[in-house]
PDB file of N, CA and C in Angstrom:
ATOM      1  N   UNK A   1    -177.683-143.591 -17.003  1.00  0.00           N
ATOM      2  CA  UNK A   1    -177.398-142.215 -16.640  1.00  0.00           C
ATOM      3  C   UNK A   1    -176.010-142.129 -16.019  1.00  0.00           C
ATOM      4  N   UNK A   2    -175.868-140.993 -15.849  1.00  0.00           N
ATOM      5  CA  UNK A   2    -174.116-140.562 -15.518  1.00  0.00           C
ATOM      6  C   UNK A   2    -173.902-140.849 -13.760  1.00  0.00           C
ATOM      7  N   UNK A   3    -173.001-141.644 -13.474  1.00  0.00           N
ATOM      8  CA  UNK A   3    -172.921-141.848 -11.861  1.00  0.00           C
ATOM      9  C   UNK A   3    -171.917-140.648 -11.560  1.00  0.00           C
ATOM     10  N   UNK A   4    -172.108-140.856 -10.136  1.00  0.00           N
ATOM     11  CA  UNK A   4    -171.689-139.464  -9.265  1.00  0.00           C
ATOM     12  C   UNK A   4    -169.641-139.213  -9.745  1.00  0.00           C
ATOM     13  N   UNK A   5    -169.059-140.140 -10.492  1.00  0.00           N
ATOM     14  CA  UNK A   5    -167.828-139.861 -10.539  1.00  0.00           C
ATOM     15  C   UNK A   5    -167.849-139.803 -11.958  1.00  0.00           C
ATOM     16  N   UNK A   6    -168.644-139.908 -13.329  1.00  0.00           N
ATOM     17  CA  UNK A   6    -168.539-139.645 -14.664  1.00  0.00           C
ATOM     18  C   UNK A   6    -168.206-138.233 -14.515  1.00  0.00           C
ATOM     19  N   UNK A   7    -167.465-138.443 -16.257  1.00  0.00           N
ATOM     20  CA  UNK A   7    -167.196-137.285 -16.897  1.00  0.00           C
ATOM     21  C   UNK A   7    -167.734-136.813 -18.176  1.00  0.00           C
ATOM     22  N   UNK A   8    -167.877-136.030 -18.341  1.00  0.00           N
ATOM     23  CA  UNK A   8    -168.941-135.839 -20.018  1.00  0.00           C
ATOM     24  C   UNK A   8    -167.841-134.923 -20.263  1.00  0.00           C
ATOM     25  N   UNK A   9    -167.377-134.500 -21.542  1.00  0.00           N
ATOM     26  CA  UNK A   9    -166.268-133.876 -22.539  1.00  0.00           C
ATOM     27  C   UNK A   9    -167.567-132.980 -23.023  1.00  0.00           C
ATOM     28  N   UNK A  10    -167.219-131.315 -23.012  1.00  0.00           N
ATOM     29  CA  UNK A  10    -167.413-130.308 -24.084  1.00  0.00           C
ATOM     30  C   UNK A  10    -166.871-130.496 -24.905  1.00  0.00           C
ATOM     31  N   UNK A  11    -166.780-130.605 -26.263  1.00  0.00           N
ATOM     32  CA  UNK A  11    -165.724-130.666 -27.343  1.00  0.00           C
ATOM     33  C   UNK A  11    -166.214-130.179 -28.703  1.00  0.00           C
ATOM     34  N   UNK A  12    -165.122-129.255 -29.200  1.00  0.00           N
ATOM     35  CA  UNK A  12    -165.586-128.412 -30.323  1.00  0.00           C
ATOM     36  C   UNK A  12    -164.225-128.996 -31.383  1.00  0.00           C
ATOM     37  N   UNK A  13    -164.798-129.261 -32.724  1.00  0.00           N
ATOM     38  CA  UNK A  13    -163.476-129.626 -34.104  1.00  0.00           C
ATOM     39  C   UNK A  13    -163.815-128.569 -34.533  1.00  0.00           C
ATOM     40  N   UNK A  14    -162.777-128.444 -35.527  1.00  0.00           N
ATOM     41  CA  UNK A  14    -162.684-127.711 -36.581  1.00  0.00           C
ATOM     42  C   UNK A  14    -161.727-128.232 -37.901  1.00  0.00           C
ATOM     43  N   UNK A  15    -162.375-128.138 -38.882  1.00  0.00           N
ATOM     44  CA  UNK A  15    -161.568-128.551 -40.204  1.00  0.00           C
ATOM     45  C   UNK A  15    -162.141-127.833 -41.403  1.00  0.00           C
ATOM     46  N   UNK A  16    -161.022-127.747 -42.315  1.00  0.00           N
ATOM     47  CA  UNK A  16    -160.700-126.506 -43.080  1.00  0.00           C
ATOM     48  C   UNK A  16    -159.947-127.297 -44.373  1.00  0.00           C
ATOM     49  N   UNK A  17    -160.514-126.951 -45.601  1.00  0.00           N
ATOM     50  CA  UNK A  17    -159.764-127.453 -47.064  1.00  0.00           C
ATOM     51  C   UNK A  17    -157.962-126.824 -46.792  1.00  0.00           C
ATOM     52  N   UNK A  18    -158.178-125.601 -46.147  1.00  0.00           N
ATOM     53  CA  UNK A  18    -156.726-125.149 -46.449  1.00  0.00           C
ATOM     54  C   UNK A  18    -156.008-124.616 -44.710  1.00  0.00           C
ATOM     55  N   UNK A  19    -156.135-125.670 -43.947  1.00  0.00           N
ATOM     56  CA  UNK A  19    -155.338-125.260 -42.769  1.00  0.00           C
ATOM     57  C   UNK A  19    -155.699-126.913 -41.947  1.00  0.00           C
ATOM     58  N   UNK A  20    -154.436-127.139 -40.946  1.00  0.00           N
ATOM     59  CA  UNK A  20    -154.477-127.893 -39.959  1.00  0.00           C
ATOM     60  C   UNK A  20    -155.995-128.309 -39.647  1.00  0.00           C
ATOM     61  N   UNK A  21    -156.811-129.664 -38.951  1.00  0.00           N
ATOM     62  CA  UNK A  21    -157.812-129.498 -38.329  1.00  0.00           C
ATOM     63  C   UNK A  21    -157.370-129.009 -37.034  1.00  0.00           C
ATOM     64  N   UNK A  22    -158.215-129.016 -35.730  1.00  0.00           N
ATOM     65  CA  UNK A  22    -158.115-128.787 -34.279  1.00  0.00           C
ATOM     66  C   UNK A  22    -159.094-129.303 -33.856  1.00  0.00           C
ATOM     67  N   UNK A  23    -158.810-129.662 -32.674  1.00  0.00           N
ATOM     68  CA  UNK A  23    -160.004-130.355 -31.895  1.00  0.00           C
ATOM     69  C   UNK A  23    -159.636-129.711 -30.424  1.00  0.00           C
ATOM     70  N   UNK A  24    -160.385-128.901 -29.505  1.00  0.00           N
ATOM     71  CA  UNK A  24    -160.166-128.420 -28.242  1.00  0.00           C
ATOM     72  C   UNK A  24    -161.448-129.548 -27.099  1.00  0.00           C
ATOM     73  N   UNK A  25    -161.139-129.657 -25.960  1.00  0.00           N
ATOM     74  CA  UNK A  25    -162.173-130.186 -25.531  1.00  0.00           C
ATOM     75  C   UNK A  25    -161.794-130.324 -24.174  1.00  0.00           C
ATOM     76  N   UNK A  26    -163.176-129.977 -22.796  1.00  0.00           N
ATOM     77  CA  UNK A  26    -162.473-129.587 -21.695  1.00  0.00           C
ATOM     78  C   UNK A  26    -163.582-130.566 -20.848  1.00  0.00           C
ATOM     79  N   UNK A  27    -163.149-131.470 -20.436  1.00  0.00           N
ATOM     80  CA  UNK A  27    -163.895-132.298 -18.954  1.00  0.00           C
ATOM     81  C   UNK A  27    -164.528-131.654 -18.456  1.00  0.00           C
ATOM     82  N   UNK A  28    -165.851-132.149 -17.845  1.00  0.00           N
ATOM     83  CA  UNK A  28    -166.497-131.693 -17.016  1.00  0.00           C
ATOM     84  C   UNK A  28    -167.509-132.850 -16.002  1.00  0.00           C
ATOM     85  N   UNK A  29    -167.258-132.589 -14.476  1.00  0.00           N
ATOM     86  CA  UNK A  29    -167.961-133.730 -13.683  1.00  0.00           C
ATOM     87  C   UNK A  29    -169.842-133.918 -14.465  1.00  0.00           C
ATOM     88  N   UNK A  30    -170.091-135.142 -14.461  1.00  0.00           N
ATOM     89  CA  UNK A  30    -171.102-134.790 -15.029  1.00  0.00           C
ATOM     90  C   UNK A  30    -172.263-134.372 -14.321  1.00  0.00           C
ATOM     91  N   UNK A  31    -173.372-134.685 -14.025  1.00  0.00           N
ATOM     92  CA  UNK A  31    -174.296-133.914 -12.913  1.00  0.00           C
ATOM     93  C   UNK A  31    -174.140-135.280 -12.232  1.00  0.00           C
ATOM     94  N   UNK A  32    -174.846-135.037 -10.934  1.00  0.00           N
ATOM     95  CA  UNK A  32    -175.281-136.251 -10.322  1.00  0.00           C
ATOM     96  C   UNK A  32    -176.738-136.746 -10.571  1.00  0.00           C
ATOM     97  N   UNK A  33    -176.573-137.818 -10.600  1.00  0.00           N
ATOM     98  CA  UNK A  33    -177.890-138.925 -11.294  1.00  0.00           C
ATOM     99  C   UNK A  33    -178.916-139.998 -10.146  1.00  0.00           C
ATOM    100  N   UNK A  34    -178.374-139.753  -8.958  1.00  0.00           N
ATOM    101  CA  UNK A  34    -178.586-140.698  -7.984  1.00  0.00           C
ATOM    102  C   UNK A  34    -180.193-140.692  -7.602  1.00  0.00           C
ATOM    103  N   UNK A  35    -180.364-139.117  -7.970  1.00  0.00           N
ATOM    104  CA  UNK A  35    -182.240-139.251  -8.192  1.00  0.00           C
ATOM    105  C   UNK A  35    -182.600-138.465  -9.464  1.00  0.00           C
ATOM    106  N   UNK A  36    -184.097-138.787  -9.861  1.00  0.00           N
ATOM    107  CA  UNK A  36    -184.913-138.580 -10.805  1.00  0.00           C
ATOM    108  C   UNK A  36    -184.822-136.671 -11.445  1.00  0.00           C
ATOM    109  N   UNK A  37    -184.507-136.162  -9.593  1.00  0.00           N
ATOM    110  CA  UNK A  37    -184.752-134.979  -9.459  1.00  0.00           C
ATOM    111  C   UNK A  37    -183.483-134.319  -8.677  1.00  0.00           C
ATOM    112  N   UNK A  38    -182.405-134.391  -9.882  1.00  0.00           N
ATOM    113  CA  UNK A  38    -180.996-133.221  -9.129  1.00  0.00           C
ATOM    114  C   UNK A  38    -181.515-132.322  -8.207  1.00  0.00           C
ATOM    115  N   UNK A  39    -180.347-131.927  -7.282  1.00  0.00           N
ATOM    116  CA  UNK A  39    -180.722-130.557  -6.399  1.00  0.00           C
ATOM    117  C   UNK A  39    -180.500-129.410  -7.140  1.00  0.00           C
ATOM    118  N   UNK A  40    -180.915-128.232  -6.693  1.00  0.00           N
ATOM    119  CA  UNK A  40    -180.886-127.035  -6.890  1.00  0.00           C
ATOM    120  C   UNK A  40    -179.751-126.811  -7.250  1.00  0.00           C
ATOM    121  N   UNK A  41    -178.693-127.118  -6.086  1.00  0.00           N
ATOM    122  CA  UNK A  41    -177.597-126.769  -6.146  1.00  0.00           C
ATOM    123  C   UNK A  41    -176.367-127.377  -6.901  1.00  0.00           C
ATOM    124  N   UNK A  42    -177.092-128.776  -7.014  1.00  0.00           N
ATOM    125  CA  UNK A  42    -176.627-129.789  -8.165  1.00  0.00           C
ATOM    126  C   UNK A  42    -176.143-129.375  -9.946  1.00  0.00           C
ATOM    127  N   UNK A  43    -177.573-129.003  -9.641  1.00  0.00           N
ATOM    128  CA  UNK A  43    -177.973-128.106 -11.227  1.00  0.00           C
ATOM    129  C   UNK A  43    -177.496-127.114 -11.182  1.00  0.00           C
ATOM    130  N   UNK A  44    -176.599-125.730 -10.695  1.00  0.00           N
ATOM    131  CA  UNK A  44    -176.007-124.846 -10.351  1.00  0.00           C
ATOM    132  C   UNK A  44    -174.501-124.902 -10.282  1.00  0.00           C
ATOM    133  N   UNK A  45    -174.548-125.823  -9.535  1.00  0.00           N
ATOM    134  CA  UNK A  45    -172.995-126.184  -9.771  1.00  0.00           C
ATOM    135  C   UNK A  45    -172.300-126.834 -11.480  1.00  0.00           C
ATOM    136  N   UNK A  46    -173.301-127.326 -11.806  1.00  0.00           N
ATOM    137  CA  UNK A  46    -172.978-127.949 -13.161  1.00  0.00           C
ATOM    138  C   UNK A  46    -173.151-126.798 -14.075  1.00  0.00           C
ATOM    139  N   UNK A  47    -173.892-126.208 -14.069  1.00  0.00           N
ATOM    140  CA  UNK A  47    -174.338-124.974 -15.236  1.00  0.00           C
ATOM    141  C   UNK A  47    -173.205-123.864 -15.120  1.00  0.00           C
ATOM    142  N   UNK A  48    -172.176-123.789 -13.789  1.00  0.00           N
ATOM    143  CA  UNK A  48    -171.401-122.757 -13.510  1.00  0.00           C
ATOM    144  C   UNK A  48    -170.227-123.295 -14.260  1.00  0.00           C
ATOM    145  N   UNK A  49    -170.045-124.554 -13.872  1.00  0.00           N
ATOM    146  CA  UNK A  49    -168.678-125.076 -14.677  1.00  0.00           C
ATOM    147  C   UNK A  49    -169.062-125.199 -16.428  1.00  0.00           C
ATOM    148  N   UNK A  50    -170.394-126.071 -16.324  1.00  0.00           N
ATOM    149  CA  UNK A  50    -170.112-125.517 -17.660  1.00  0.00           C
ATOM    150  C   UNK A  50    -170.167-123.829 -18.746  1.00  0.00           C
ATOM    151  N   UNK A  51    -170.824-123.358 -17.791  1.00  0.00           N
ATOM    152  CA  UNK A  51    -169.885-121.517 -18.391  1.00  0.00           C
ATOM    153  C   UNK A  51    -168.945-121.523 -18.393  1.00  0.00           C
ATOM    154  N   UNK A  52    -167.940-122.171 -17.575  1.00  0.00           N
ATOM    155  CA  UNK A  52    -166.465-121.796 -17.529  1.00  0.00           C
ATOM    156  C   UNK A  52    -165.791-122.362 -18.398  1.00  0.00           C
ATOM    157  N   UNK A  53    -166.350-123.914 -18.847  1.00  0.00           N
ATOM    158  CA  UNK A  53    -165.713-124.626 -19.753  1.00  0.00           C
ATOM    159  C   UNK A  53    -165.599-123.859 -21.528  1.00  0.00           C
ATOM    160  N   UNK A  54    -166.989-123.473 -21.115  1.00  0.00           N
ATOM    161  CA  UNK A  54    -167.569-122.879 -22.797  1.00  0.00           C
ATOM    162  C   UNK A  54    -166.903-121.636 -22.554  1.00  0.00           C
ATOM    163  N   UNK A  55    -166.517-120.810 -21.808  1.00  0.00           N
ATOM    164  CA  UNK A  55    -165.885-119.813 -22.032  1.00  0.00           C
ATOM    165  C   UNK A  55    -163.909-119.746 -22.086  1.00  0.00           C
ATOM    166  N   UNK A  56    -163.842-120.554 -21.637  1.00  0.00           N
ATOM    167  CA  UNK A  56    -162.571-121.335 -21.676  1.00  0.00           C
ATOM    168  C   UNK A  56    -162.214-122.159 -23.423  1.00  0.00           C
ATOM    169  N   UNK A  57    -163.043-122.771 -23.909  1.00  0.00           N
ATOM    170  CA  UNK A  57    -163.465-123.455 -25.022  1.00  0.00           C
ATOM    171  C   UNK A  57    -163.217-122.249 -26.518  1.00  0.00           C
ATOM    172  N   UNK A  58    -164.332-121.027 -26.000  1.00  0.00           N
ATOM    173  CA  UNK A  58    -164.224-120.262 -27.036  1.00  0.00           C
ATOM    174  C   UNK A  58    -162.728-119.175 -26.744  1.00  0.00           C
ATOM    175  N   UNK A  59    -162.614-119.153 -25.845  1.00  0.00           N
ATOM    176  CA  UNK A  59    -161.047-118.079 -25.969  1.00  0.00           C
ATOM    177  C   UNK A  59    -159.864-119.214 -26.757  1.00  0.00           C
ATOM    178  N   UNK A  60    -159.656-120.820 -26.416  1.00  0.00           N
ATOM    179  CA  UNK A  60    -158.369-121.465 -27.118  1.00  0.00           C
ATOM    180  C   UNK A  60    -158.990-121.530 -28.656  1.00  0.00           C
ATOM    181  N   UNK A  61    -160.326-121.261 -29.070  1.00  0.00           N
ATOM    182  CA  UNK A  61    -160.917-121.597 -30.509  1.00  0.00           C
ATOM    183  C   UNK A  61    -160.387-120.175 -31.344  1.00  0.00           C
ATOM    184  N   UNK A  62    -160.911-119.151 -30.473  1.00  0.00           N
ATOM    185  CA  UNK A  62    -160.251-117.944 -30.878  1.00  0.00           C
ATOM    186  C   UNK A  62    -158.924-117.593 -31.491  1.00  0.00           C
ATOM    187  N   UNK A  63    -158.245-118.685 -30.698  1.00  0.00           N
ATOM    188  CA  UNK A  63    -156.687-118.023 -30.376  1.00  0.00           C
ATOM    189  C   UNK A  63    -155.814-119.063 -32.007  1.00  0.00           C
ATOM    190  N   UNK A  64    -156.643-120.216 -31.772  1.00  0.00           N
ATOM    191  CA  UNK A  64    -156.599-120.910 -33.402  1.00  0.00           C
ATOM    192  C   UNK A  64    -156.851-120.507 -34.302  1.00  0.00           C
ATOM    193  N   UNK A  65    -158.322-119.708 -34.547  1.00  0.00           N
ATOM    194  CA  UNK A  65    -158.689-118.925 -35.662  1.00  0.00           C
ATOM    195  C   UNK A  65    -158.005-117.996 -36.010  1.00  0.00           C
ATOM    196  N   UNK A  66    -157.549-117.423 -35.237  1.00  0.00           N
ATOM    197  CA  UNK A  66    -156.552-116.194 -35.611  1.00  0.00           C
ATOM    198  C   UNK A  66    -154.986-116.246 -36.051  1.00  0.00           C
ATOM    199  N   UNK A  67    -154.841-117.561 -35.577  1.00  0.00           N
ATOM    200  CA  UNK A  67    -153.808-118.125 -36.045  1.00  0.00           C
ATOM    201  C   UNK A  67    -153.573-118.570 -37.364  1.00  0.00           C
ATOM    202  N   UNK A  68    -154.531-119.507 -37.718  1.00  0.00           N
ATOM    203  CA  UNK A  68    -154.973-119.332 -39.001  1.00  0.00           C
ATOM    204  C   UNK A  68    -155.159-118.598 -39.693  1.00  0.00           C
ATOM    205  N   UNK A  69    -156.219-117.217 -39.451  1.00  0.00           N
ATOM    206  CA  UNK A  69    -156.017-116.112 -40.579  1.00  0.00           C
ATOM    207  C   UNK A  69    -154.907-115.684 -40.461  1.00  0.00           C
ATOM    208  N   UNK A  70    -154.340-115.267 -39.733  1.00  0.00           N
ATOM    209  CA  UNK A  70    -152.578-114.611 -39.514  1.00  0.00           C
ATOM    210  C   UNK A  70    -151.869-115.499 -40.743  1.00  0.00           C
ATOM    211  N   UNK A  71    -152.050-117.300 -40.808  1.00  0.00           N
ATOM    212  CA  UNK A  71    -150.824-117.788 -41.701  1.00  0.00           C
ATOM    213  C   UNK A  71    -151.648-117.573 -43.279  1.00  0.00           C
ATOM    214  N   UNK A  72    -152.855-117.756 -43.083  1.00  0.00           N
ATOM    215  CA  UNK A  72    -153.720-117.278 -44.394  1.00  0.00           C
ATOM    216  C   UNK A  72    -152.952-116.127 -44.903  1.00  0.00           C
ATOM    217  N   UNK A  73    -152.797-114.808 -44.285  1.00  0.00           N
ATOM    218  CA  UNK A  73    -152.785-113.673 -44.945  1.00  0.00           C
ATOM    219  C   UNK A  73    -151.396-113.868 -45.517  1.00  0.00           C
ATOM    220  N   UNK A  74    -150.158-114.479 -44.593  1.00  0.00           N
ATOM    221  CA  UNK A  74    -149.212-114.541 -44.855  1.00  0.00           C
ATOM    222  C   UNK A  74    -148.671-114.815 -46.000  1.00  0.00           C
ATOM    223  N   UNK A  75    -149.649-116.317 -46.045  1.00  0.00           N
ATOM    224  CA  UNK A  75    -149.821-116.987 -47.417  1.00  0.00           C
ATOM    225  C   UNK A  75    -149.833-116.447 -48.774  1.00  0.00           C
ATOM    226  N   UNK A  76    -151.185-115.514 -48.701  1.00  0.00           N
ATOM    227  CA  UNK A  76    -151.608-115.134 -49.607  1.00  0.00           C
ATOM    228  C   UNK A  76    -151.304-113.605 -50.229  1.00  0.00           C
ATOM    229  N   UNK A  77    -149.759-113.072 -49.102  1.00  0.00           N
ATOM    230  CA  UNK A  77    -149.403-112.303 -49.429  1.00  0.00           C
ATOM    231  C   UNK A  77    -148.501-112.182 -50.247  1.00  0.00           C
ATOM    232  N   UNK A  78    -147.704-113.492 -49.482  1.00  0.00           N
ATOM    233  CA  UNK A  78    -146.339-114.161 -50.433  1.00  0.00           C
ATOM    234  C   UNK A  78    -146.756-114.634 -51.875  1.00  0.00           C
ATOM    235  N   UNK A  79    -148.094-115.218 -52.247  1.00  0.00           N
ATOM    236  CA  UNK A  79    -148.285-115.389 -53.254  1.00  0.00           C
ATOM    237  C   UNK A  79    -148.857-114.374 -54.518  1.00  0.00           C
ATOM    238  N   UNK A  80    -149.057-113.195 -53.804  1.00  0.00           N
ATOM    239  CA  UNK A  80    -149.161-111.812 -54.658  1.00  0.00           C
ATOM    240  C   UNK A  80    -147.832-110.917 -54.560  1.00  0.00           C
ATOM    241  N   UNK A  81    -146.873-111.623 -53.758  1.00  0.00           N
ATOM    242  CA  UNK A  81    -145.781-110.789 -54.026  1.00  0.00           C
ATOM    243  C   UNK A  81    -145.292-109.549 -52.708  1.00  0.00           C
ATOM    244  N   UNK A  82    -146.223-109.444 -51.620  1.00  0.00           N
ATOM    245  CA  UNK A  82    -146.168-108.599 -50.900  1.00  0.00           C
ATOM    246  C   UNK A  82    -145.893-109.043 -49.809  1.00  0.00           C
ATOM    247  N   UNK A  83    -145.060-108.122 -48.833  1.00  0.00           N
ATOM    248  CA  UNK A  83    -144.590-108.463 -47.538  1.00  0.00           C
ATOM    249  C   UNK A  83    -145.446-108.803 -46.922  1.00  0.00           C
ATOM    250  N   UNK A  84    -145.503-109.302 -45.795  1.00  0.00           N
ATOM    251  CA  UNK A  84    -147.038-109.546 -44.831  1.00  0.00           C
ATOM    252  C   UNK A  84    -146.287-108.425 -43.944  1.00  0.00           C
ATOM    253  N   UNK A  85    -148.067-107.706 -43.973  1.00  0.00           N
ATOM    254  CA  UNK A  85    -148.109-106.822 -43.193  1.00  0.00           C
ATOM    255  C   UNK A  85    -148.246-106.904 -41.399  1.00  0.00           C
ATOM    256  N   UNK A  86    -147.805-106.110 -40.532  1.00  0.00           N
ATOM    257  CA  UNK A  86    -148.301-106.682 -39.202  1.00  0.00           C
ATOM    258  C   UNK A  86    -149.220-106.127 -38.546  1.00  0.00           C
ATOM    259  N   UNK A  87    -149.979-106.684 -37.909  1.00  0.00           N
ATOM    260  CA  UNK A  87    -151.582-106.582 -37.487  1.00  0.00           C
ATOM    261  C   UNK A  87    -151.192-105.185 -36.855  1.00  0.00           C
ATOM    262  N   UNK A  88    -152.426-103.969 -37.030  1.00  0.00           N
ATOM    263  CA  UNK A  88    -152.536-103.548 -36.070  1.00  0.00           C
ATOM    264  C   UNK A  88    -153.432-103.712 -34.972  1.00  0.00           C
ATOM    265  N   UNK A  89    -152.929-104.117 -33.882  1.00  0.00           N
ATOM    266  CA  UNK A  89    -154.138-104.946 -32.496  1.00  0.00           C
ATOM    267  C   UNK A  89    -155.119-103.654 -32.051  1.00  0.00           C
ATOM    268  N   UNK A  90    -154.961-102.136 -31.848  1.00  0.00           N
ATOM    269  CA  UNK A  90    -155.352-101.479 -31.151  1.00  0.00           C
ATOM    270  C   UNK A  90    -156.659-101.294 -32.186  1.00  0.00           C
ATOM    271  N   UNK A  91    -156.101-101.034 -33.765  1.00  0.00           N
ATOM    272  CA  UNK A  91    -157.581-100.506 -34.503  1.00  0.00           C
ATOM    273  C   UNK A  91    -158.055-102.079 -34.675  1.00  0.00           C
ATOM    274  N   UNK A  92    -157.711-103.148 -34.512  1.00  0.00           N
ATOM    275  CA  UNK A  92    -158.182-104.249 -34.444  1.00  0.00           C
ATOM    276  C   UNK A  92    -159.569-104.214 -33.377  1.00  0.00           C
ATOM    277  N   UNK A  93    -158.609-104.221 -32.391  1.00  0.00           N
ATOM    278  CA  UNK A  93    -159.942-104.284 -31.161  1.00  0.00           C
ATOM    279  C   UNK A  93    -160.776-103.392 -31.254  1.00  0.00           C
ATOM    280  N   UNK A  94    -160.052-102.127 -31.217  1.00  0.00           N
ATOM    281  CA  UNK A  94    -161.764-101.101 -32.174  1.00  0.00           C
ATOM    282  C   UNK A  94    -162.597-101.220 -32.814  1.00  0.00           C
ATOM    283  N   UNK A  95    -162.062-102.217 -34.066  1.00  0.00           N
ATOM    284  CA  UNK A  95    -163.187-102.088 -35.015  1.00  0.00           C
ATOM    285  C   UNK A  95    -164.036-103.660 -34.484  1.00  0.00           C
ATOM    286  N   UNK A  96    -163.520-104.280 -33.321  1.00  0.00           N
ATOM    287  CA  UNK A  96    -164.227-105.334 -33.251  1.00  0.00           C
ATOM    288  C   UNK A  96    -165.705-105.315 -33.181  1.00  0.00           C
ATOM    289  N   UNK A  97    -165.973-106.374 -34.213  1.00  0.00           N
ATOM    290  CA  UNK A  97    -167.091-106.677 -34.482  1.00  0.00           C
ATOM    291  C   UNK A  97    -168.219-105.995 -35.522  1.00  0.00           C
ATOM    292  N   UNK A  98    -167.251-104.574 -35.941  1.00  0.00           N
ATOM    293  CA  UNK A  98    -167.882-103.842 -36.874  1.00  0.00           C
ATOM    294  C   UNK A  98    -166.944-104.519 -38.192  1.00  0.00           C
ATOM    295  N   UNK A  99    -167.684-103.744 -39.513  1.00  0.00           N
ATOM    296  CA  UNK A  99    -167.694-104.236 -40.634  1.00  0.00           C
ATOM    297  C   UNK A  99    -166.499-102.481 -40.896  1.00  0.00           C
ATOM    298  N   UNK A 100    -165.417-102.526 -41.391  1.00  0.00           N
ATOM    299  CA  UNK A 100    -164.469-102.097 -41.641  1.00  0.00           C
ATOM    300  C   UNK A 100    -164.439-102.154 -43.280  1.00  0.00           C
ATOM    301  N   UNK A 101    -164.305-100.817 -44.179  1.00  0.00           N
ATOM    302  CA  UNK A 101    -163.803-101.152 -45.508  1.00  0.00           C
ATOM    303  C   UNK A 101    -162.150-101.352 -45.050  1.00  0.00           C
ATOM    304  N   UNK A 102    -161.643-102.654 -45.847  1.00  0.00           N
ATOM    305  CA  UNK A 102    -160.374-102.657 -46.496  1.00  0.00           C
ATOM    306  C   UNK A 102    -159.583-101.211 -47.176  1.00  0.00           C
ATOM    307  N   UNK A 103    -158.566-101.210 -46.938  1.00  0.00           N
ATOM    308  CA  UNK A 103    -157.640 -99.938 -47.684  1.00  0.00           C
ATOM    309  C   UNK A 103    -157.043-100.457 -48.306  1.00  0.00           C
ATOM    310  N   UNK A 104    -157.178 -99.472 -49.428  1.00  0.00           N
ATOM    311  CA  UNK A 104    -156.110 -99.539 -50.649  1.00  0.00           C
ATOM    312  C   UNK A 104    -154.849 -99.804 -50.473  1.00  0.00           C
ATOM    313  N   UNK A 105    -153.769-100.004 -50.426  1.00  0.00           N
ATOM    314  CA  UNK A 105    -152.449 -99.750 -50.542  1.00  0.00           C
ATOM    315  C   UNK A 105    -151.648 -99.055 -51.999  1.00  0.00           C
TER     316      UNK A 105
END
């Protein structure tokens, strides 16, 4: 089991036929092991950091993915011939998470 100074790694990859891989991954103390039965506060303290890690984890995963579609579109604009267009962020964040038809041009 993990002694009172281990570290256990969150760690998320990612790999893709047509982009860079990534690998993000954020330390975390591991619990303490010294009895059968962590404290309360043991178990609390560990569950808080790891929210922070996993929420920390998914905002730099985010910030890759989007990076990626950004050079995707780029890509695949240049290869139909068309300027790449630039994001709009405001109807972006609006439509987050809803299903949006595409427009014509």
């Amino acid at each position: 089991m993990a002694g009172s100074n281990d570290k256990i790694s969150l760690t998320a990859s990612y790999r893709s036929p047509s982009n860079a891989p990534f690998t993000v991954a954020h330390e975390l103390q591991a619990p303490p092991s010294g009895t059968t039965n962590p404290t309360v506060p043991d178990k609390t303290k560990y569950l808080n950091d790891l929210r922070k890690a996993t929420a920390s984890l998914q905002e730099q995963i985010n910030k890759e993915l989007t990076q990626r579609m950004e050079e995707d579109k780029a890509t695949e604009a240049s290869k139909n011939g068309k300027a790449p267009k630039g994001v709009d962020e405001a109807k972006e964040e609006e439509n987050y998470g809803e299903e949006v038809p595409e427009e014509e041009d």
